[in-house]
N, C-alpha and C. Protein backbone atom coordinates (compact mmCIF):
# COMPACT_ATOMS: atom_id res chain seq x y z
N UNK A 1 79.27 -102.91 52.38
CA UNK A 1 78.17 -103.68 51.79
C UNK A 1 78.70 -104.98 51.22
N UNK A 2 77.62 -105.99 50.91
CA UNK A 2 78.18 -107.08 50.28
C UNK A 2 77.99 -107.17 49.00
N UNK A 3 78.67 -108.30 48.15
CA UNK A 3 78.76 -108.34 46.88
C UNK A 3 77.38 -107.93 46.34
N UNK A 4 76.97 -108.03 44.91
CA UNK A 4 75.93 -108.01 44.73
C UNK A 4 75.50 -109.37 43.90
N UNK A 5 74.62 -110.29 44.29
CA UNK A 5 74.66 -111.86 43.97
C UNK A 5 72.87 -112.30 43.29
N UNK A 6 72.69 -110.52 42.60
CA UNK A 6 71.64 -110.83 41.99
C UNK A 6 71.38 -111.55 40.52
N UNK A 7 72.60 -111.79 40.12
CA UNK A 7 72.81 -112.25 38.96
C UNK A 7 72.08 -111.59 37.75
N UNK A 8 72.16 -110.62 37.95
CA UNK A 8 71.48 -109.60 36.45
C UNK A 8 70.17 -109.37 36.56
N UNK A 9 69.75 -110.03 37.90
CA UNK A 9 67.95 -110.14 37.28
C UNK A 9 67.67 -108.43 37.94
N UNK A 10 66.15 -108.32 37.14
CA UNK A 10 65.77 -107.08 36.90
C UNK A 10 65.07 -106.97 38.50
N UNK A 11 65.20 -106.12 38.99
CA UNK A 11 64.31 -105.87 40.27
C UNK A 11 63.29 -104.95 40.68
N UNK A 12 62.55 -104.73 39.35
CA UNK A 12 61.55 -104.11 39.44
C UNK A 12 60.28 -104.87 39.48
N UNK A 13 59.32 -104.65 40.65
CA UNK A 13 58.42 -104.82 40.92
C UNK A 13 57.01 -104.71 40.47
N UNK A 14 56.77 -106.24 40.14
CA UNK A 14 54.91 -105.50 39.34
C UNK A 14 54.07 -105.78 40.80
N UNK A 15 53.81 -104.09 41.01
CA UNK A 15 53.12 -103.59 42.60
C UNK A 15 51.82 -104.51 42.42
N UNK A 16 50.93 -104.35 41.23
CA UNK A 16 49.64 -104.93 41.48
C UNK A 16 49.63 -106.22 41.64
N UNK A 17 50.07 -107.12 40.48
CA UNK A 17 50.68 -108.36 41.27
C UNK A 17 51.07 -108.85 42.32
N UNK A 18 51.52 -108.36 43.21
CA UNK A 18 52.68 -108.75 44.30
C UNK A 18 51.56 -108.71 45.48
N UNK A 19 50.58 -107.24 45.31
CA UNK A 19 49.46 -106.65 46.34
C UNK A 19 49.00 -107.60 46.21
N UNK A 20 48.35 -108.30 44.55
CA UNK A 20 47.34 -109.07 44.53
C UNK A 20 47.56 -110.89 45.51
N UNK A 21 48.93 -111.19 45.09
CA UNK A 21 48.97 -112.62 45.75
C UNK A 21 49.60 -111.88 46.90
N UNK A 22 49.70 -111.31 47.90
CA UNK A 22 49.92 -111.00 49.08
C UNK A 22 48.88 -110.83 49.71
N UNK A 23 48.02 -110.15 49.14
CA UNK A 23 46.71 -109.88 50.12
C UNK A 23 45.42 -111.62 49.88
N UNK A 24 45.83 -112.04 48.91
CA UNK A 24 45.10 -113.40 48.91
C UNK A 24 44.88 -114.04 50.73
N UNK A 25 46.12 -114.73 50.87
CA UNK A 25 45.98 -114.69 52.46
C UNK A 25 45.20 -114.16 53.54
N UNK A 26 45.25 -112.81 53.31
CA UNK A 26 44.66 -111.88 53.78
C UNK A 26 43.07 -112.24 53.69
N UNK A 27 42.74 -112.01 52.71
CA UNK A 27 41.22 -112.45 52.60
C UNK A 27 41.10 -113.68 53.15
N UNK A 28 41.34 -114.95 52.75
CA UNK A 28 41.37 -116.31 53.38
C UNK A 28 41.15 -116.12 55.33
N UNK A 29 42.23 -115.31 55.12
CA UNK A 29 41.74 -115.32 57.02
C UNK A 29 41.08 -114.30 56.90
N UNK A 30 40.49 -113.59 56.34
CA UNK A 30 39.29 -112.64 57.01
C UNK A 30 37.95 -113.15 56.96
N UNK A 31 37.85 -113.68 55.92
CA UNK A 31 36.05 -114.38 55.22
C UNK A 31 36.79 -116.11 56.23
N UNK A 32 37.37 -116.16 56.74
CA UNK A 32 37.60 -117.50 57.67
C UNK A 32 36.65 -116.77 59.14
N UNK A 33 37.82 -116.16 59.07
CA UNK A 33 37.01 -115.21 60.29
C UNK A 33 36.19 -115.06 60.36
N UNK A 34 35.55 -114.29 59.75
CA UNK A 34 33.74 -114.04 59.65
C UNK A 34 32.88 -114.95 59.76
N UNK A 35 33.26 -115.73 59.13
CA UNK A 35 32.50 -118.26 59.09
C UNK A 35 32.68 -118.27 60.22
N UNK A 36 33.58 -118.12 60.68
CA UNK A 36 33.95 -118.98 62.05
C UNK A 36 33.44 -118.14 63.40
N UNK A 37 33.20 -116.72 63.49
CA UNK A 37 32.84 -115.92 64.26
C UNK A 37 30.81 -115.83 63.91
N UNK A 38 30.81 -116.21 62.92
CA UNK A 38 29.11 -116.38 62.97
C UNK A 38 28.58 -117.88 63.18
N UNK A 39 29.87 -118.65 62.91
CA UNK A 39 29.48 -120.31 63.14
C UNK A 39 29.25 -120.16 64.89
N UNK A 40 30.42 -120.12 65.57
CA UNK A 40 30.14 -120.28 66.71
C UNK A 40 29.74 -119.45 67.66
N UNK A 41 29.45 -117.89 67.27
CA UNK A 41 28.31 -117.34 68.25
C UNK A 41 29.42 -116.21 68.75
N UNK A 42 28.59 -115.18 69.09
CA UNK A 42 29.59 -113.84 69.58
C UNK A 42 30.00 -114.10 70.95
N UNK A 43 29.11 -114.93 71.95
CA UNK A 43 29.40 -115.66 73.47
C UNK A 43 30.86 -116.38 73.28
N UNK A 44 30.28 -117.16 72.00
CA UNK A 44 31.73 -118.55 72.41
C UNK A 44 32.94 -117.48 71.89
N UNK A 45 32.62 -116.69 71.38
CA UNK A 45 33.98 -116.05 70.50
C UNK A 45 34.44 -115.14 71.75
N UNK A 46 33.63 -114.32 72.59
CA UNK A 46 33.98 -113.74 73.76
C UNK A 46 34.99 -114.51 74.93
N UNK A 47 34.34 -115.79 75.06
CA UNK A 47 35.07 -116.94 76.17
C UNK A 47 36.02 -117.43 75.18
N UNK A 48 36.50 -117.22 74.14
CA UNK A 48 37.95 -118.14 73.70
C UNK A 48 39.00 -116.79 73.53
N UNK A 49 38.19 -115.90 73.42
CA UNK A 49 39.05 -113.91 73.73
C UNK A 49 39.40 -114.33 75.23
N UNK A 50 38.68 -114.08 76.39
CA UNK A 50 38.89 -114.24 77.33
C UNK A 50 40.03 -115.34 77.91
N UNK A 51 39.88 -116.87 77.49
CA UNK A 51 40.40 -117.76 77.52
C UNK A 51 42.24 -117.60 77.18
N UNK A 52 42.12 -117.18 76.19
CA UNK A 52 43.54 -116.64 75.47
C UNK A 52 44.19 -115.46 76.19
N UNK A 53 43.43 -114.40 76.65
CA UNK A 53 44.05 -113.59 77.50
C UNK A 53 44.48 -113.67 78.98
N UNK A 54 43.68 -114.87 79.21
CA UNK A 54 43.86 -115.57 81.22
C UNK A 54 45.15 -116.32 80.92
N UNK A 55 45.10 -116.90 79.90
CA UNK A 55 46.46 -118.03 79.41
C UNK A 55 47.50 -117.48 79.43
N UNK A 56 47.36 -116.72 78.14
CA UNK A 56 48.51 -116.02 77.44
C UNK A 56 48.24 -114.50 77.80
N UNK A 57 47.72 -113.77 77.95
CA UNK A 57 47.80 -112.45 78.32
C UNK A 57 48.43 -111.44 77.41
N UNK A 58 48.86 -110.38 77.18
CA UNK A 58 48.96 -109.13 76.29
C UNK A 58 50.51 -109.58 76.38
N UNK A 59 51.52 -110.37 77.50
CA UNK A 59 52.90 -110.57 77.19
C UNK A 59 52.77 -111.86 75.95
N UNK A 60 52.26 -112.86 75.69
CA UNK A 60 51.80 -114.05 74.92
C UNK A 60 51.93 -113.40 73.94
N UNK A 61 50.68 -112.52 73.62
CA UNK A 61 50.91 -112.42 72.33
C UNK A 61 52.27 -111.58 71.76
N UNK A 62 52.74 -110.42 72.42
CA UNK A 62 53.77 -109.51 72.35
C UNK A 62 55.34 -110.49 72.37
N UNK A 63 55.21 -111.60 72.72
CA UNK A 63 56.25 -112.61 72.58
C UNK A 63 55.90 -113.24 71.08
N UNK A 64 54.88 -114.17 71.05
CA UNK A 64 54.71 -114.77 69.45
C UNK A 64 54.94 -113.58 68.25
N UNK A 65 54.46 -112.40 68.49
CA UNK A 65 54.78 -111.67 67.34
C UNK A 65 56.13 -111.24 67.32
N UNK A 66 57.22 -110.85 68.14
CA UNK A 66 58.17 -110.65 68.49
C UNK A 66 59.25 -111.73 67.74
N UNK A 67 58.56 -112.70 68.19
CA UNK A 67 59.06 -114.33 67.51
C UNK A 67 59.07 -114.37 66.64
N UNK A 68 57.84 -114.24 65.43
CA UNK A 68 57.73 -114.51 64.44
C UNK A 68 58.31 -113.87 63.47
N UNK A 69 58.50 -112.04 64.02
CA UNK A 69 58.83 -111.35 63.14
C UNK A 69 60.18 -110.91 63.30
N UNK A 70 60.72 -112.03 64.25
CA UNK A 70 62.35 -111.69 64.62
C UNK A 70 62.99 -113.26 63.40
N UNK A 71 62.12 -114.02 63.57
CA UNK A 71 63.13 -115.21 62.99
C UNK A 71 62.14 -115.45 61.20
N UNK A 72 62.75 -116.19 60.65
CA UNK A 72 62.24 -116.49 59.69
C UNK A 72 61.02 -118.13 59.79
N UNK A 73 60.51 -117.69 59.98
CA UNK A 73 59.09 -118.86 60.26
C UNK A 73 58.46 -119.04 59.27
N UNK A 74 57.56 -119.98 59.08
CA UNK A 74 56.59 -120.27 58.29
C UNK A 74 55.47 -120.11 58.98
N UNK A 75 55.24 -118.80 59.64
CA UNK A 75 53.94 -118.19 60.68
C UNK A 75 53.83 -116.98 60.36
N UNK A 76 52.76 -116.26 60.75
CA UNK A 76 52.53 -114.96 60.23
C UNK A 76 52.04 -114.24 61.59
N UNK A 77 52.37 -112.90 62.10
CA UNK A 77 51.91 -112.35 63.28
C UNK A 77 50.34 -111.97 63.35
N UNK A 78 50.29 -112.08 61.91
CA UNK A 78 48.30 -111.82 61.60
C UNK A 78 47.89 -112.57 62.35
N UNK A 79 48.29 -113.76 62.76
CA UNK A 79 47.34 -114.89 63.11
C UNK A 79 47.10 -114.60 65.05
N UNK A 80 47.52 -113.30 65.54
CA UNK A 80 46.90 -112.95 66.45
C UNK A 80 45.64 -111.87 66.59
N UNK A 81 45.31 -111.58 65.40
CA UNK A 81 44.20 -110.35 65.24
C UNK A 81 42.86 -111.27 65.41
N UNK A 82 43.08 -112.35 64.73
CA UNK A 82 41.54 -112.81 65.24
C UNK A 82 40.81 -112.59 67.08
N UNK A 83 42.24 -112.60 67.27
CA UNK A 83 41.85 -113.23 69.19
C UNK A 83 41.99 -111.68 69.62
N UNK A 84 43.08 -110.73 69.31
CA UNK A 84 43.50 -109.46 70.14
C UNK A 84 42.34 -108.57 69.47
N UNK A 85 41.51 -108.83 68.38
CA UNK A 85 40.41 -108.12 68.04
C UNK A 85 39.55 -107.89 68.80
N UNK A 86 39.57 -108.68 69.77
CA UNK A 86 38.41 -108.84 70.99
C UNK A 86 38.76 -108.32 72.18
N UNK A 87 39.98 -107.82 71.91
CA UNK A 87 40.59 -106.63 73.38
C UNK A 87 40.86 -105.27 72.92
N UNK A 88 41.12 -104.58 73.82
CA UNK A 88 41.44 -103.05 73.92
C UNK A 88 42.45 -102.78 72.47
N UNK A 89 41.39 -102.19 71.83
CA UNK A 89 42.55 -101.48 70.58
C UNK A 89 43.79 -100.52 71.25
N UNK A 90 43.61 -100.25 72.18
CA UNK A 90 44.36 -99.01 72.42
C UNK A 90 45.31 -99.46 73.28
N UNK A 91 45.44 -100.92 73.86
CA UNK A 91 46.73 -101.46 74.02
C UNK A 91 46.77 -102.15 73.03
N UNK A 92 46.36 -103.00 72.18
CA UNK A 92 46.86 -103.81 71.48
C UNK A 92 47.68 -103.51 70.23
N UNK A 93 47.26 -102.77 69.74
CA UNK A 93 47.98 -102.14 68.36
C UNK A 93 49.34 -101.55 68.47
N UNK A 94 49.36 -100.49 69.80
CA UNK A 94 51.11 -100.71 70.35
C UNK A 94 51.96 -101.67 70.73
N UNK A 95 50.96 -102.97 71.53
CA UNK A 95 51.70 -104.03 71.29
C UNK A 95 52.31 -104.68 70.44
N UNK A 96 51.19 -104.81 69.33
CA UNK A 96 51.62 -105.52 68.47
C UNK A 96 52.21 -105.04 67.61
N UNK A 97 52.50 -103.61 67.23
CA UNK A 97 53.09 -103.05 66.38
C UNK A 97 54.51 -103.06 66.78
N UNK A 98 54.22 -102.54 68.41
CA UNK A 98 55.74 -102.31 68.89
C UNK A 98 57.00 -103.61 68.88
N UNK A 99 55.85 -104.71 69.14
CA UNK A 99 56.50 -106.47 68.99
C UNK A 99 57.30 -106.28 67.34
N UNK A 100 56.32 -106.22 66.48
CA UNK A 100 56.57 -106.09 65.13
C UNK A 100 58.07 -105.51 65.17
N UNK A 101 57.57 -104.43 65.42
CA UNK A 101 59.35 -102.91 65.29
C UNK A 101 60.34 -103.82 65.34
N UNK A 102 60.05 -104.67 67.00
CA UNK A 102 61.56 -104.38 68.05
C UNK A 102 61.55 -106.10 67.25
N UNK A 103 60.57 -107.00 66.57
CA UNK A 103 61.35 -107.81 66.01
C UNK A 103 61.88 -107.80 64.17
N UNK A 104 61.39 -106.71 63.55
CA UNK A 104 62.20 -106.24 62.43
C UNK A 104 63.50 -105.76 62.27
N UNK A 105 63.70 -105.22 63.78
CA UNK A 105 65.17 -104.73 64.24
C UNK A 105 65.84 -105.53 65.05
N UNK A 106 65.58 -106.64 65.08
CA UNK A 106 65.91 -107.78 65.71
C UNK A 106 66.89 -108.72 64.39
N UNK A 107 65.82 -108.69 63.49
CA UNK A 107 66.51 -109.59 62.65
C UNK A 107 67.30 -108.65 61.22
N UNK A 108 66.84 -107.07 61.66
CA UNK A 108 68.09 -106.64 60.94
C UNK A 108 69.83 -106.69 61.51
N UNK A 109 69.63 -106.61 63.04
CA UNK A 109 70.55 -107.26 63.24
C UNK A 109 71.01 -108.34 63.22
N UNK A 110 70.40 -109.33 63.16
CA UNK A 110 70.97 -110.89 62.71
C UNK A 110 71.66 -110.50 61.26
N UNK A 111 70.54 -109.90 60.65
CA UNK A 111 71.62 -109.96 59.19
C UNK A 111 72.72 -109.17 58.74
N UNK A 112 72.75 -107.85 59.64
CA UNK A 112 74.03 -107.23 59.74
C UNK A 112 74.85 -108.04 60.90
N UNK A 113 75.07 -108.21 61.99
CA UNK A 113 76.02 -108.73 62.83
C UNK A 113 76.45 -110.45 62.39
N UNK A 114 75.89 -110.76 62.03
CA UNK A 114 76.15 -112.67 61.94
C UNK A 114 76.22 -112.97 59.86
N UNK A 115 76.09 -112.10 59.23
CA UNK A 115 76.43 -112.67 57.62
C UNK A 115 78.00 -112.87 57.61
N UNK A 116 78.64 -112.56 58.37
CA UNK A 116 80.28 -113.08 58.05
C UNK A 116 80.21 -114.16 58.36
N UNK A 117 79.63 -115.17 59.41
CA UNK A 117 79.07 -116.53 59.89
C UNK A 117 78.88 -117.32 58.65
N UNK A 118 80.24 -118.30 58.20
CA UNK A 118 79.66 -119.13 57.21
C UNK A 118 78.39 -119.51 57.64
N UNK A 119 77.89 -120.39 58.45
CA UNK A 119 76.70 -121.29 58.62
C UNK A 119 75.36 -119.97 58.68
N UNK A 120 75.84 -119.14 59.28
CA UNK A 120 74.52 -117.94 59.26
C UNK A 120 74.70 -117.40 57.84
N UNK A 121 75.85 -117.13 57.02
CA UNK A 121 75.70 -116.61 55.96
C UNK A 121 74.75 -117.32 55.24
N UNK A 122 74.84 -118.49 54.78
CA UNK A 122 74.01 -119.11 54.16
C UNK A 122 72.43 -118.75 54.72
N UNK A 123 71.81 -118.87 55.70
CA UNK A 123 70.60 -118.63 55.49
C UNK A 123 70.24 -117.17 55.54
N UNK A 124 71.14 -116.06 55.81
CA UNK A 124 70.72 -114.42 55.57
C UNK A 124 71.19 -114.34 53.94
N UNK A 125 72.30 -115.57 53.44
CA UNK A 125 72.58 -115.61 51.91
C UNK A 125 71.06 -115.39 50.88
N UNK A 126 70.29 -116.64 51.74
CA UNK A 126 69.08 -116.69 51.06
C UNK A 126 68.44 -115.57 50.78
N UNK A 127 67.89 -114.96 52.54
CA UNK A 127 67.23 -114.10 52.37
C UNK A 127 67.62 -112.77 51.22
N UNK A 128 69.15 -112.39 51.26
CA UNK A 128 69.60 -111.72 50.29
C UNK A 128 69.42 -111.96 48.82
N UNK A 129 70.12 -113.06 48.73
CA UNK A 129 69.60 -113.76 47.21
C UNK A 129 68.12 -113.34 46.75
N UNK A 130 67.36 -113.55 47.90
CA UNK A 130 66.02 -113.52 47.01
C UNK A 130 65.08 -111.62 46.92
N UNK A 131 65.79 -110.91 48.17
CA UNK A 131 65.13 -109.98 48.49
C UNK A 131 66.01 -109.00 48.25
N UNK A 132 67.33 -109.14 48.20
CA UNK A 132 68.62 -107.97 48.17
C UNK A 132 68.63 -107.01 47.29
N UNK A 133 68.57 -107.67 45.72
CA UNK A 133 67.97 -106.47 45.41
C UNK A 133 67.23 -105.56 44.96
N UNK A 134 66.27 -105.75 45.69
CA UNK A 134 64.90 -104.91 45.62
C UNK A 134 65.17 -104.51 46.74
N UNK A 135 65.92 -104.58 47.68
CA UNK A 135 66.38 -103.47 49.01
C UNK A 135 67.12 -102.72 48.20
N UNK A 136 68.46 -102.86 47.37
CA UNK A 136 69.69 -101.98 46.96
C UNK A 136 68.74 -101.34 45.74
N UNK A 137 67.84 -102.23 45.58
CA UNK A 137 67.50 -100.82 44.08
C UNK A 137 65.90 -100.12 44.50
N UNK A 138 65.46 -100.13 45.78
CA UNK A 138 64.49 -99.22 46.08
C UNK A 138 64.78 -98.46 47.61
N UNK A 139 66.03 -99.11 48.08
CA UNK A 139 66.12 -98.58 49.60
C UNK A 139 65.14 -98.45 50.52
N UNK A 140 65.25 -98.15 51.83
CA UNK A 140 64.38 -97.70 52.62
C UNK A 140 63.00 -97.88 52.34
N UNK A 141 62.64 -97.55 51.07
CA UNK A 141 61.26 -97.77 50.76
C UNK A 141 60.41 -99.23 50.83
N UNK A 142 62.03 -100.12 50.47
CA UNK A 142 61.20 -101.30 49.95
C UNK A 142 61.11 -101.64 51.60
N UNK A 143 61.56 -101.61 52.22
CA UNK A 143 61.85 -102.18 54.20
C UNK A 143 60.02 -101.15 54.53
N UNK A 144 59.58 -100.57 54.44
CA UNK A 144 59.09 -99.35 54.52
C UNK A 144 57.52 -100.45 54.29
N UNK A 145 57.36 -100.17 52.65
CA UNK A 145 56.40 -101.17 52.36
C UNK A 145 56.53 -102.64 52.32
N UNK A 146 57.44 -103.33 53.04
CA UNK A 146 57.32 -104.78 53.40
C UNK A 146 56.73 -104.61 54.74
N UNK A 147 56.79 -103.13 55.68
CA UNK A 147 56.50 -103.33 56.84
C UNK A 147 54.79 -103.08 57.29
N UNK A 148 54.00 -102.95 55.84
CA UNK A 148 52.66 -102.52 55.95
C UNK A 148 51.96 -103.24 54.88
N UNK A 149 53.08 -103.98 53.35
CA UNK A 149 52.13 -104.85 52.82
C UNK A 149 52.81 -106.60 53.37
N UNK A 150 51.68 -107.52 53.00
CA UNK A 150 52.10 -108.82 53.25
C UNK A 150 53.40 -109.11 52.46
N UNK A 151 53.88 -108.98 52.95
CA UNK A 151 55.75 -109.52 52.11
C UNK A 151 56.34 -109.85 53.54
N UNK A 152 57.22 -110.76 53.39
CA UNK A 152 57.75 -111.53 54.32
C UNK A 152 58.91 -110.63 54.98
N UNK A 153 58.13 -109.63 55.83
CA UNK A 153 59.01 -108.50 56.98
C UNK A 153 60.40 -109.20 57.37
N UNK A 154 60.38 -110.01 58.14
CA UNK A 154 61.57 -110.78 59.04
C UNK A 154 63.18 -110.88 57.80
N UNK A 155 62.30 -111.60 56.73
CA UNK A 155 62.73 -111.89 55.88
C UNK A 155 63.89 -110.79 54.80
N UNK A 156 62.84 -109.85 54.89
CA UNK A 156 63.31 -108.25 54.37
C UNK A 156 64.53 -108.13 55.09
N UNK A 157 64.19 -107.70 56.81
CA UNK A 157 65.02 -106.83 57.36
C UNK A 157 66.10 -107.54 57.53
N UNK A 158 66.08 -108.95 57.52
CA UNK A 158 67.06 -109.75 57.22
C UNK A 158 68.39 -109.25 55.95
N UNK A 159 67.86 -109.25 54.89
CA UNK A 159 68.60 -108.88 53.64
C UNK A 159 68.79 -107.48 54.08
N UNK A 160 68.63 -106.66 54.30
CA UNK A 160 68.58 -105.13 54.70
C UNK A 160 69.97 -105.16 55.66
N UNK A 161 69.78 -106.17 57.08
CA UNK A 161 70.82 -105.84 57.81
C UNK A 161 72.39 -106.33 56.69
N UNK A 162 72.03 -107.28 55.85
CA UNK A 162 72.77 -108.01 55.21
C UNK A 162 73.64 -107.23 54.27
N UNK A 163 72.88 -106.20 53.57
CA UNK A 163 73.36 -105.57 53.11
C UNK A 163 73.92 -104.02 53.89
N UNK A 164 73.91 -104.16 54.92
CA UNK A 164 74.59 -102.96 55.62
C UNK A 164 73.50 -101.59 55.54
N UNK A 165 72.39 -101.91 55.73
CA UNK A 165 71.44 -100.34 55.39
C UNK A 165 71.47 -99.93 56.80
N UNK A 166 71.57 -98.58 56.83
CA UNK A 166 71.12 -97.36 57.63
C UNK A 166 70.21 -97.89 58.86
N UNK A 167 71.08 -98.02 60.07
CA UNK A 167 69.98 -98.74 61.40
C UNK A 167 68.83 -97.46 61.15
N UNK A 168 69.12 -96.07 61.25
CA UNK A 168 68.50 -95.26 61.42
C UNK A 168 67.03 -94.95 60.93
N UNK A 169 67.31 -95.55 59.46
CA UNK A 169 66.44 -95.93 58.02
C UNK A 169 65.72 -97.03 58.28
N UNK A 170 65.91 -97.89 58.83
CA UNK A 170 65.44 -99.14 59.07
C UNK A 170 64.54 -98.96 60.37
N UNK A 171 65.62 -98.39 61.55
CA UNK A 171 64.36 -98.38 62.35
C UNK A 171 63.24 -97.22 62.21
N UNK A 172 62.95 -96.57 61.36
CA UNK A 172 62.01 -95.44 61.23
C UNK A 172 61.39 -96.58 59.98
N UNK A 173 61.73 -97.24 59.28
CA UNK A 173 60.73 -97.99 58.68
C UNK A 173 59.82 -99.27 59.59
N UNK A 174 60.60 -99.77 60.17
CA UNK A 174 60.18 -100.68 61.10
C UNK A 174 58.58 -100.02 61.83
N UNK A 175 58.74 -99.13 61.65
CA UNK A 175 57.84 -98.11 62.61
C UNK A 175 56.18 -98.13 61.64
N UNK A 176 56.50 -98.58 60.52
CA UNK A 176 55.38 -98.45 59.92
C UNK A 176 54.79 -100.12 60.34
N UNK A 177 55.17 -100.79 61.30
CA UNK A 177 54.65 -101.89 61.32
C UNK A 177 53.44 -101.62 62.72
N UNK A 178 53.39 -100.37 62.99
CA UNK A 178 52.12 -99.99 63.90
C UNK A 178 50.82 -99.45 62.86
N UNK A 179 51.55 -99.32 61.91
CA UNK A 179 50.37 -98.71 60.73
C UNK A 179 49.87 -100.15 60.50
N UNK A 180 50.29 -101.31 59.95
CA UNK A 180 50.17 -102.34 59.94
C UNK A 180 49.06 -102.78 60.81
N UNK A 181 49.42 -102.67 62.09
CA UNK A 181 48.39 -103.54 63.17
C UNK A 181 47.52 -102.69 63.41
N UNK A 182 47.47 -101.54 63.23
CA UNK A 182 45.83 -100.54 63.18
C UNK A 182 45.03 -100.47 61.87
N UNK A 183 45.69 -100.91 60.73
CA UNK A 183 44.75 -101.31 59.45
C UNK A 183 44.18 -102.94 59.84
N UNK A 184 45.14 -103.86 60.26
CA UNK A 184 44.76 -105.20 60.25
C UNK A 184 43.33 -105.24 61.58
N UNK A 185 44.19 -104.32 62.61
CA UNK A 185 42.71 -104.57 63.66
C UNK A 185 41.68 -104.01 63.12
N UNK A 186 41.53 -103.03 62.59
CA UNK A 186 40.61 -102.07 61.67
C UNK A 186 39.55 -103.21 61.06
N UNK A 187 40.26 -104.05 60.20
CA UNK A 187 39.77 -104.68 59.43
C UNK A 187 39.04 -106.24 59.85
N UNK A 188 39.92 -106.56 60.70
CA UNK A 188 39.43 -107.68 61.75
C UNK A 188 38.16 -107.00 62.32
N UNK A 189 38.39 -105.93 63.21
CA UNK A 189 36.99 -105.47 64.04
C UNK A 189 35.98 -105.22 62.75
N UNK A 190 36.12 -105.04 61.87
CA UNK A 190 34.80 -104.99 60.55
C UNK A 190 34.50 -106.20 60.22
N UNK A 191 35.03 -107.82 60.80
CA UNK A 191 34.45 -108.73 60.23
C UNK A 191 34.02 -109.37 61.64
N UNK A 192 33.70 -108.63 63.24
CA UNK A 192 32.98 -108.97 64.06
C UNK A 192 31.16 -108.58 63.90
């Protein structure tokens, strides 16, 4: 494991807080959603579903989420539920969950294989610095619920690989990021 570079601070979590400005977002794009799906009509919302799937297709999106939740972005994989809401739940939610997994375990390996990398240390440094330890002082759990509440996943499994946690632990948490995309479609299909 690596040092510990939390500098004393306390790493306990105020849950309601954290739910509360995490899920903010959340609402913003849902009551967006709803405006924007009654502004322009259940037709036009059908032909820009359609449109997006002739384009980009079920690999499109399974790449952007893959992407997003493999690197550290300033993007969120939510921002495909508006459009995959309008296709087959019963592929999409393995997609997108499974994208999710295989890119949470993507970037736990970046942060276990590449933190000896001066130039990579520094930016898995960050992610550690800011998230490390609330991984070392809740384990598994905290990787667990970053992978089902809004907290910056990529980001997590980042500090997680960083700190040397349990692939085993990690990828059985990663796994809750299909719970994730069957609450989010859940909730998307309730604001069609």
């Amino acid at each position: 494991t690596i040092e510990d570079h939390s500098s004393g601070k306390d790493h306990h979590i105020n849950w309601k807080k954290a739910a509360l400005i995490g899920f903010i977002p959340l609402l913003v794009m849902l009551t967006s959603f709803f405006g924007v799906t009654r502004l322009i009509g259940e037709d036009t919302y059908n032909d820009v579903v359609y449109l997006v799937d002739e384009k980009f297709g079920i690999l499109g999106i399974f790449l952007y989420v893959y992407i997003v939740d493999t690197l550290i972005l300033p993007l969120s994989p939510d921002f495909v539920f508006p459009i995959a809401v309008g296709m087959n739940p019963f592929v999409m939610i393995p997609i997108i969950g499974g994208a999710s997994a295989l890119g949470g375990m993507t970037s736990y390996s970046i942060g276990r294989l590449l933190y000896k990398i001066p130039a990579i240390k520094k930016l898995t440094g960050k992610a550690y610095m800011k998230w490390g330890g609330y991984i070392q002082h809740y384990g598994v759990l905290f990787v667990m619920l970053a992978g089902i509440l809004p907290l910056p996943f990529s980001t997590i499994c980042v500090a997680a690989g960083a700190v040397q946690m349990d692939v085993r632990k990690v990828a059985l948490a990663c796994l809750t990021r299909f719970i994730r995309a069957a609450i989010y479609f859940a909730l998307f299909s309730l604001m069609l």
